[in-house]
N, C-alpha and C. Protein backbone atom coordinates (compact mmCIF):
# COMPACT_ATOMS: atom_id res chain seq x y z
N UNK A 1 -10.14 12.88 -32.29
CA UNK A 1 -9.19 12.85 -31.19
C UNK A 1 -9.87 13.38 -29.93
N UNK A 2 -9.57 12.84 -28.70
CA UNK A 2 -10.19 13.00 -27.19
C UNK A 2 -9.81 14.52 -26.81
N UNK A 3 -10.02 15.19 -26.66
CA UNK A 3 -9.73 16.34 -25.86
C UNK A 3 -10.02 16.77 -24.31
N UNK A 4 -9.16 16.26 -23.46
CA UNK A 4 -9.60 16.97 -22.02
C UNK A 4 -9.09 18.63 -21.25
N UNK A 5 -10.21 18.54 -20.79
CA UNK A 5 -9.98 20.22 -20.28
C UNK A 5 -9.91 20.32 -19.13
N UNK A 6 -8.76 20.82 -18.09
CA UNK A 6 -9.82 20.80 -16.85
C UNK A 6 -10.03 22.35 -16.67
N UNK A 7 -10.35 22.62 -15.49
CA UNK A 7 -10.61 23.65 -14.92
C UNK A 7 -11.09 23.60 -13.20
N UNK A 8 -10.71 24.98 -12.30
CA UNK A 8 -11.79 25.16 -11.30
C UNK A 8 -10.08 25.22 -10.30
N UNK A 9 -9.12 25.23 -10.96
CA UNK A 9 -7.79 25.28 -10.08
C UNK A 9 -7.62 26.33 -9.38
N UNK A 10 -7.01 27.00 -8.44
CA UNK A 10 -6.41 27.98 -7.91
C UNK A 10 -5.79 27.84 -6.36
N UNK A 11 -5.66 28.75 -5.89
CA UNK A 11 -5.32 29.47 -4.48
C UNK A 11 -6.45 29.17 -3.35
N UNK A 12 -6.28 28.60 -2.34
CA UNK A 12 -6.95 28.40 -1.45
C UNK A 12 -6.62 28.09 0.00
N UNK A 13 -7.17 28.68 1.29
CA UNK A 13 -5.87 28.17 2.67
C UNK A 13 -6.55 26.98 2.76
N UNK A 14 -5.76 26.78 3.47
CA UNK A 14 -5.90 25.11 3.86
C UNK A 14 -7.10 25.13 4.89
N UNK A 15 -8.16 24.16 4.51
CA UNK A 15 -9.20 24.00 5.04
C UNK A 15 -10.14 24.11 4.69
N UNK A 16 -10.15 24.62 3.34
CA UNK A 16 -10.92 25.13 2.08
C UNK A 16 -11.16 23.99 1.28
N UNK A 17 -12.41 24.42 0.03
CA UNK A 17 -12.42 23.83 -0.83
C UNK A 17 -12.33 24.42 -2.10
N UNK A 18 -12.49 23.15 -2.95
CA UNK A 18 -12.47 23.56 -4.81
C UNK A 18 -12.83 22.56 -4.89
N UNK A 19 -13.18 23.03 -6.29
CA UNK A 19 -14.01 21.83 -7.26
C UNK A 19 -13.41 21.54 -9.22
N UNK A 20 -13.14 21.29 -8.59
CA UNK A 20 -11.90 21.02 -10.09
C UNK A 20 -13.40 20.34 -11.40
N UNK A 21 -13.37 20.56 -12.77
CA UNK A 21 -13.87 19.77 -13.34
C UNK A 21 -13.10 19.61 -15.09
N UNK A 22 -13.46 18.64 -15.67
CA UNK A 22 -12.97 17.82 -16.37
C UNK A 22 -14.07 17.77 -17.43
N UNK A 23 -13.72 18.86 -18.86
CA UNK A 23 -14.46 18.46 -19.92
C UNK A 23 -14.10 17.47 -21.11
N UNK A 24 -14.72 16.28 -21.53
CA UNK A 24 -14.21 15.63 -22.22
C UNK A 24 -14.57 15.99 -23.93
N UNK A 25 -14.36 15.82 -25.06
CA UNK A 25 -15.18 16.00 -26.19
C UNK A 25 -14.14 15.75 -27.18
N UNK A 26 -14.54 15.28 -28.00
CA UNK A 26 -14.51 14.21 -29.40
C UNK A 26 -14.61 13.13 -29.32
N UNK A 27 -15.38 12.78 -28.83
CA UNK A 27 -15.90 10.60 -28.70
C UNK A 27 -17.33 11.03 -28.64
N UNK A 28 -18.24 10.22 -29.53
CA UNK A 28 -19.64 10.54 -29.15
C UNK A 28 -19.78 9.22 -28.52
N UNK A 29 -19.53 8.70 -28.07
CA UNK A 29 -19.78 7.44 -26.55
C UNK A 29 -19.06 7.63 -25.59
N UNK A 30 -19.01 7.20 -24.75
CA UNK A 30 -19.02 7.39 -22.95
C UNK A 30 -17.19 6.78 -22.97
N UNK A 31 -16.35 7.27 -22.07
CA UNK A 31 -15.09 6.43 -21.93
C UNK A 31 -15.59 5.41 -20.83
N UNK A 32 -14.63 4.30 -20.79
CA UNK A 32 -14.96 3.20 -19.22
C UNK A 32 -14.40 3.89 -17.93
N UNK A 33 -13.67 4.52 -17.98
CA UNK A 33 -13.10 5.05 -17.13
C UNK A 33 -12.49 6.33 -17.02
N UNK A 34 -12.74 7.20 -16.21
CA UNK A 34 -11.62 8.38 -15.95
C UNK A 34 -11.20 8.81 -14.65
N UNK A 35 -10.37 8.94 -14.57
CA UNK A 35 -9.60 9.22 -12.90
C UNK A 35 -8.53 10.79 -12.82
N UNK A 36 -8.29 11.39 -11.84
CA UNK A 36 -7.51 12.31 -11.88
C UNK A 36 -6.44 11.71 -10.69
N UNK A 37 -5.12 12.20 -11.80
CA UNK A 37 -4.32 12.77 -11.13
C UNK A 37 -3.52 13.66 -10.83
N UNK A 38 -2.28 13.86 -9.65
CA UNK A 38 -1.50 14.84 -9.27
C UNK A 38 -0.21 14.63 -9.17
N UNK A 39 0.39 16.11 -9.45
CA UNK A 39 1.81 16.15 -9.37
C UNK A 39 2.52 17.18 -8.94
N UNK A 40 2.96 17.18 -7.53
CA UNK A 40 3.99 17.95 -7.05
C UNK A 40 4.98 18.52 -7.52
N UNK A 41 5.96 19.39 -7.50
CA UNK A 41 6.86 19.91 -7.62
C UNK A 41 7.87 18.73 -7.32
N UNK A 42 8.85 17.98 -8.29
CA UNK A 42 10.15 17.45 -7.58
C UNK A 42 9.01 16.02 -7.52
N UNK A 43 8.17 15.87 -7.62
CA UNK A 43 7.34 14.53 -7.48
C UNK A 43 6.84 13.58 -8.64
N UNK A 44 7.03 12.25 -8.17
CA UNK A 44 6.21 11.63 -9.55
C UNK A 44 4.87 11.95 -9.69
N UNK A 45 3.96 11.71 -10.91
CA UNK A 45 2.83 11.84 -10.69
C UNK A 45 1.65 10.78 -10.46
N UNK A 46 0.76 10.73 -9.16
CA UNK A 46 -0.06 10.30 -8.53
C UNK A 46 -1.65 10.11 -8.86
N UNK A 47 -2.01 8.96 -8.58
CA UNK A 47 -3.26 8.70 -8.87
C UNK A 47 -4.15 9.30 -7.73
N UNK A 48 -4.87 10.05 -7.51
CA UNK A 48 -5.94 10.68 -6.65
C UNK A 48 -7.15 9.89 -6.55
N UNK A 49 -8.01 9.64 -7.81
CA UNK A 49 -9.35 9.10 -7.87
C UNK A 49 -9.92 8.84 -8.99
N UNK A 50 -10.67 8.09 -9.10
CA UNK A 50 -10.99 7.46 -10.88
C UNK A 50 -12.70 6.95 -10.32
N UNK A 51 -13.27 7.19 -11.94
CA UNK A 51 -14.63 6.26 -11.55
C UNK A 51 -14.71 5.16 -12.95
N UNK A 52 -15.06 4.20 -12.70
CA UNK A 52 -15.25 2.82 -13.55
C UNK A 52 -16.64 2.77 -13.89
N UNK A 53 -16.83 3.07 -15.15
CA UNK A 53 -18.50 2.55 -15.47
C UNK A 53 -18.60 1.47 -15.58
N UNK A 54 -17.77 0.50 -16.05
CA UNK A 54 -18.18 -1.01 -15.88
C UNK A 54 -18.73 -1.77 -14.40
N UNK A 55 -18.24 -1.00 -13.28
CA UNK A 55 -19.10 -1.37 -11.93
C UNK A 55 -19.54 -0.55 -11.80
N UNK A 56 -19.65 0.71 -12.03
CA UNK A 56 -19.98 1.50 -11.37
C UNK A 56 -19.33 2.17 -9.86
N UNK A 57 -17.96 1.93 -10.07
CA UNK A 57 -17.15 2.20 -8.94
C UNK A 57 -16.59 3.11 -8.46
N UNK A 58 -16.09 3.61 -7.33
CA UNK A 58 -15.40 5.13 -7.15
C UNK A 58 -13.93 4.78 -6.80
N UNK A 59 -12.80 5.21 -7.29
CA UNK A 59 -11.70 4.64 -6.54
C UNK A 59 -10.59 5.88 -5.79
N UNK A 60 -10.31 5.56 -4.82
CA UNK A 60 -9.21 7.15 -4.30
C UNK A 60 -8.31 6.56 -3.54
N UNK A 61 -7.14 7.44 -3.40
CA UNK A 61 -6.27 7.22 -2.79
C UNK A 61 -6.43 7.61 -1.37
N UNK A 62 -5.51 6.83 -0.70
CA UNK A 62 -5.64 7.07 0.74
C UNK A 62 -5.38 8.07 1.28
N UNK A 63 -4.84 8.84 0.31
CA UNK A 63 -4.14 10.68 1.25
C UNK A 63 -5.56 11.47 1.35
N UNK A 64 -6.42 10.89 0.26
CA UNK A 64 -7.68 11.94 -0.55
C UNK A 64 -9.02 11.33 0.08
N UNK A 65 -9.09 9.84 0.75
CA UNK A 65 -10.29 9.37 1.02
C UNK A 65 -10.96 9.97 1.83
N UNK A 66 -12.00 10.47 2.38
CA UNK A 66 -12.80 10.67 2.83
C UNK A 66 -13.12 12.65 2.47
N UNK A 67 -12.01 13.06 1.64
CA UNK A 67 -12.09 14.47 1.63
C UNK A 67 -12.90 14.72 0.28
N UNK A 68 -11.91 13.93 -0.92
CA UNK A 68 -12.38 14.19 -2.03
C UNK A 68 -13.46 13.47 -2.37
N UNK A 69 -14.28 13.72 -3.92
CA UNK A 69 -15.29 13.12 -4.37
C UNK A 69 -15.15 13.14 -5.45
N UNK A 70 -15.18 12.14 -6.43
CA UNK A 70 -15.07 12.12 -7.83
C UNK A 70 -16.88 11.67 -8.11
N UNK A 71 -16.86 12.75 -9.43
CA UNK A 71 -18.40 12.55 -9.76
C UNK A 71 -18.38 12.65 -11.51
N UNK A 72 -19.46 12.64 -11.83
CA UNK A 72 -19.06 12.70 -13.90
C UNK A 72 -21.10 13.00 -14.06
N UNK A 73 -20.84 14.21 -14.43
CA UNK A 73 -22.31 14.06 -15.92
C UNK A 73 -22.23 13.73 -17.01
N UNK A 74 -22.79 12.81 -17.04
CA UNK A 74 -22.57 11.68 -18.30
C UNK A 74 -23.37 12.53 -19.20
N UNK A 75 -24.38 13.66 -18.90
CA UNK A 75 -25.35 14.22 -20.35
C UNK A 75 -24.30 15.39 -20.62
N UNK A 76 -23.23 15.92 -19.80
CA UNK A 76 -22.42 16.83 -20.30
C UNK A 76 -21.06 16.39 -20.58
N UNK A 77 -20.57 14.88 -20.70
CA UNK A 77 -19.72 14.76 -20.38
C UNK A 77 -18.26 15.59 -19.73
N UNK A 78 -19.04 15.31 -18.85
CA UNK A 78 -17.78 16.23 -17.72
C UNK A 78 -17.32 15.63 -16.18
N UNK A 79 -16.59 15.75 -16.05
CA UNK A 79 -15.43 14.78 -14.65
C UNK A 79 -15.72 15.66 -13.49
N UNK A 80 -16.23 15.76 -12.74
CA UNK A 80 -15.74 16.64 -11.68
C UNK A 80 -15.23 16.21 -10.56
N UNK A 81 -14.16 16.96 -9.30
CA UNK A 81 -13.34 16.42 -8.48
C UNK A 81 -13.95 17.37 -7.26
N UNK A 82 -14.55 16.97 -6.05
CA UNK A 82 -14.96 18.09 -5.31
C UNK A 82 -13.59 17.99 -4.11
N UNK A 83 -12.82 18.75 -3.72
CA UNK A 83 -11.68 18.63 -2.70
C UNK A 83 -12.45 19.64 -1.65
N UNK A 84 -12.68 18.29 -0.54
CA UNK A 84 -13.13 19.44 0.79
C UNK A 84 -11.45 19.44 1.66
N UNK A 85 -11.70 19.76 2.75
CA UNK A 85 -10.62 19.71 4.10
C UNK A 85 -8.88 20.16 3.28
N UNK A 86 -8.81 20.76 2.28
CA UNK A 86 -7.58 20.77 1.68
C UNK A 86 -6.56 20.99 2.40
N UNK A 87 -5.66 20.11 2.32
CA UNK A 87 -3.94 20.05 3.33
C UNK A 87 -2.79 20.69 2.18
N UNK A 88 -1.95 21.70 2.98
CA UNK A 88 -1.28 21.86 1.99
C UNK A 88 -0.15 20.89 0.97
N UNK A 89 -0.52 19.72 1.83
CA UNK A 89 0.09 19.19 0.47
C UNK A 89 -0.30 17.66 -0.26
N UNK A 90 -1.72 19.39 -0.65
CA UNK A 90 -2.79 18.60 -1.72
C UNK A 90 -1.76 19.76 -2.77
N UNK A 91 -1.09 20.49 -2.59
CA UNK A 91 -0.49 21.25 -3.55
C UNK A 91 -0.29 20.55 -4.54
N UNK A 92 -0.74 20.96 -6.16
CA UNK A 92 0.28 19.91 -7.42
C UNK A 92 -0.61 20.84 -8.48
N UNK A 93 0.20 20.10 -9.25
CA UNK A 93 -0.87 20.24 -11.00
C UNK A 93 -2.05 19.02 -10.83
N UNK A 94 -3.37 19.65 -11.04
CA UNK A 94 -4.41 18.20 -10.97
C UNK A 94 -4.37 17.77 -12.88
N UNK A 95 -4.09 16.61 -12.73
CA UNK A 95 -4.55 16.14 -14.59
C UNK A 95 -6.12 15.03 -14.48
N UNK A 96 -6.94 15.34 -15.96
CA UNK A 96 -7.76 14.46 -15.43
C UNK A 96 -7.47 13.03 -16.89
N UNK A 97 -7.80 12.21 -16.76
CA UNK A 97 -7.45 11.18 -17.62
C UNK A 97 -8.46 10.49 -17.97
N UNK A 98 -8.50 9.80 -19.30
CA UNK A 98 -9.99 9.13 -19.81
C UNK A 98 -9.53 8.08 -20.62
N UNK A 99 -10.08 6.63 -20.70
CA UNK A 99 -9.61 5.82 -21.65
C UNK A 99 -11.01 5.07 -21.63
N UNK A 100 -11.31 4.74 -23.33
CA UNK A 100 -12.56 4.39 -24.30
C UNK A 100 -12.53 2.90 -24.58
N UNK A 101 -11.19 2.14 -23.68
CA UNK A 101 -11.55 0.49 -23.85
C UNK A 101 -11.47 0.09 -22.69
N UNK A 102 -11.66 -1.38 -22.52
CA UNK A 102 -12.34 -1.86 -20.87
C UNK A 102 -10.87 -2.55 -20.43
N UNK A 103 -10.78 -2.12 -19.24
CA UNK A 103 -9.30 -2.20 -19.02
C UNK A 103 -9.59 -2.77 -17.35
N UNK A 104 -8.93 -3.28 -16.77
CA UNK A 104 -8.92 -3.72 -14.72
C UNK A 104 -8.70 -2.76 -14.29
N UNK A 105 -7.46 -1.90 -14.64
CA UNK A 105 -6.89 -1.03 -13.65
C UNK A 105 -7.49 0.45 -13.88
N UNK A 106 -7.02 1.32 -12.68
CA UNK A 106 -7.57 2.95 -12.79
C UNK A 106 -6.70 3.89 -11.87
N UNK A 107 -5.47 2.46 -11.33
CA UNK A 107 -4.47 3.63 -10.60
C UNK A 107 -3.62 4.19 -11.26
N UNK A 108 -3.17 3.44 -12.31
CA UNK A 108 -1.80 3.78 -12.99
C UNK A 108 -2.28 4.35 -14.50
N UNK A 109 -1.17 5.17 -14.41
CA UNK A 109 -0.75 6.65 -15.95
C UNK A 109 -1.16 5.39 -16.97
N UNK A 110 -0.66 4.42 -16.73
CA UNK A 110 -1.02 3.60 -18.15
C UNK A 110 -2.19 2.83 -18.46
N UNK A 111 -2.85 3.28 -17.04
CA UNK A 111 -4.51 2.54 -17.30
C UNK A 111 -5.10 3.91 -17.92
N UNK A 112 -4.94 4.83 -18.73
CA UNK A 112 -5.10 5.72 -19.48
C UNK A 112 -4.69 6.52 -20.55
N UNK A 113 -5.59 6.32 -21.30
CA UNK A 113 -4.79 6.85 -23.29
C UNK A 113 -5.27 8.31 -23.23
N UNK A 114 -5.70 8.97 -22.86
CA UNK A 114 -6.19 10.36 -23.06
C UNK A 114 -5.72 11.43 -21.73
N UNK A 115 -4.77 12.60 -22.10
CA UNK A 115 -4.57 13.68 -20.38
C UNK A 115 -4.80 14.58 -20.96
N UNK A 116 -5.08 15.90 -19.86
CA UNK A 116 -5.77 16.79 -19.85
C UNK A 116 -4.31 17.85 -19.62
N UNK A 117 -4.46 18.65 -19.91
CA UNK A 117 -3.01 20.02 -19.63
C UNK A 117 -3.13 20.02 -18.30
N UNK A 118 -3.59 20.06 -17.50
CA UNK A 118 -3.69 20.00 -16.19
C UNK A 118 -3.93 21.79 -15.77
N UNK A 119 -4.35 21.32 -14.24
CA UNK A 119 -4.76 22.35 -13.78
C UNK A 119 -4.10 22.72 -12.11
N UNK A 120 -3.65 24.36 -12.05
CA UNK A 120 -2.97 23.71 -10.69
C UNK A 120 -3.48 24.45 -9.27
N UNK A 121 -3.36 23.32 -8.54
CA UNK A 121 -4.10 23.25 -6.78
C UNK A 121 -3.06 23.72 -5.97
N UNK A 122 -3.25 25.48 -5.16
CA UNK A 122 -2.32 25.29 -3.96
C UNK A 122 -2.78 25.88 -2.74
N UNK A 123 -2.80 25.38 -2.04
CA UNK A 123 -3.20 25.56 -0.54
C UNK A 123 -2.03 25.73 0.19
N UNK A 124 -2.77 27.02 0.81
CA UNK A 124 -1.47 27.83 1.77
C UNK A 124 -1.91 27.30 3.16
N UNK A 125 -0.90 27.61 4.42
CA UNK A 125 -1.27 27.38 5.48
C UNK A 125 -1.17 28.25 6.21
C-alpha cells in the first residue's frame, strides 16, 4: 500500500516562504504523476500543482503560478512544493497526491488514487 507523508507546514507572514515536501513509499517504481493540493476552511479542495513523468511536465494553478515550484527526487522519492511570495490566502491544509497508472489529467481529486494526511499552511498579514 502507497503511503504519503507530507511535511515542512507552518506559520509564516505573508511574503515569506516554505517548502512543503512529500514522502512517498511502498511502490518500488516511480508513480506517473503527483500533484498537491489545498483546502481552506469552509472551501472545496483545490488543485495547486502536479508534475507528469510521461512529458515531463509541470502543471499549476493560476493563483500559485509564478510563486510556487513543484519539484520530485526521483532517488528519494520525494515531492517537494517550494511557496515563495505567500498571500494570506495561500492559507489551507496542503495534501500531496500520487497515482501509479497513466492517466491525461492532474487537476482533479480523481486524477489520483493515493493522499497524504495533509499538512497545514498559514500566512498572517
Amino acid at each position: 500500500q502507497v503511503q504519503l507523508v507530507e511535511s515542512g507546514g507552518g506559520v509564516v507572514q505573508a511574503g515569506g516562504s516554505l517548502r512543503l515536501s512529500c514522502a512517498a513509499s511502498g511502490r518500488t517504481f516511480s508513480s506517473t504523476a503527483m500533484g498537491w493540493f489545498r483546502q481552506a476552511p469552509g472551501k472545496e479542495r483545490e488543485f495547486v500543482a502536479a508534475f507528469k513523468w510521461s512529458t515531463s511536465s509541470t502543471y499549476y494553478a493560476d493563483s500559485v503560478k509564478g510563486r510556487f515550484t513543484i519539484s520530485r527526487d526521483n532517488a528519494q522519492n520525494t515531492m517537494r512544493l517550494q511557496m515563495n511570495s505567500l498571500k494570506p490566502e495561500d492559507t489551507a491544509a496542503y495534501y500531496c497526491a500520487a497515482r501509479y497508472s497513466e492517466r491525461i489529467g492532474v487537476r482533479r481529486e480523481q486524477d489520483y488514487d493515493y493522499w497524504g494526511q495533509g499538512t497545514q499552511v498559514t500566512v498572517s498579514s
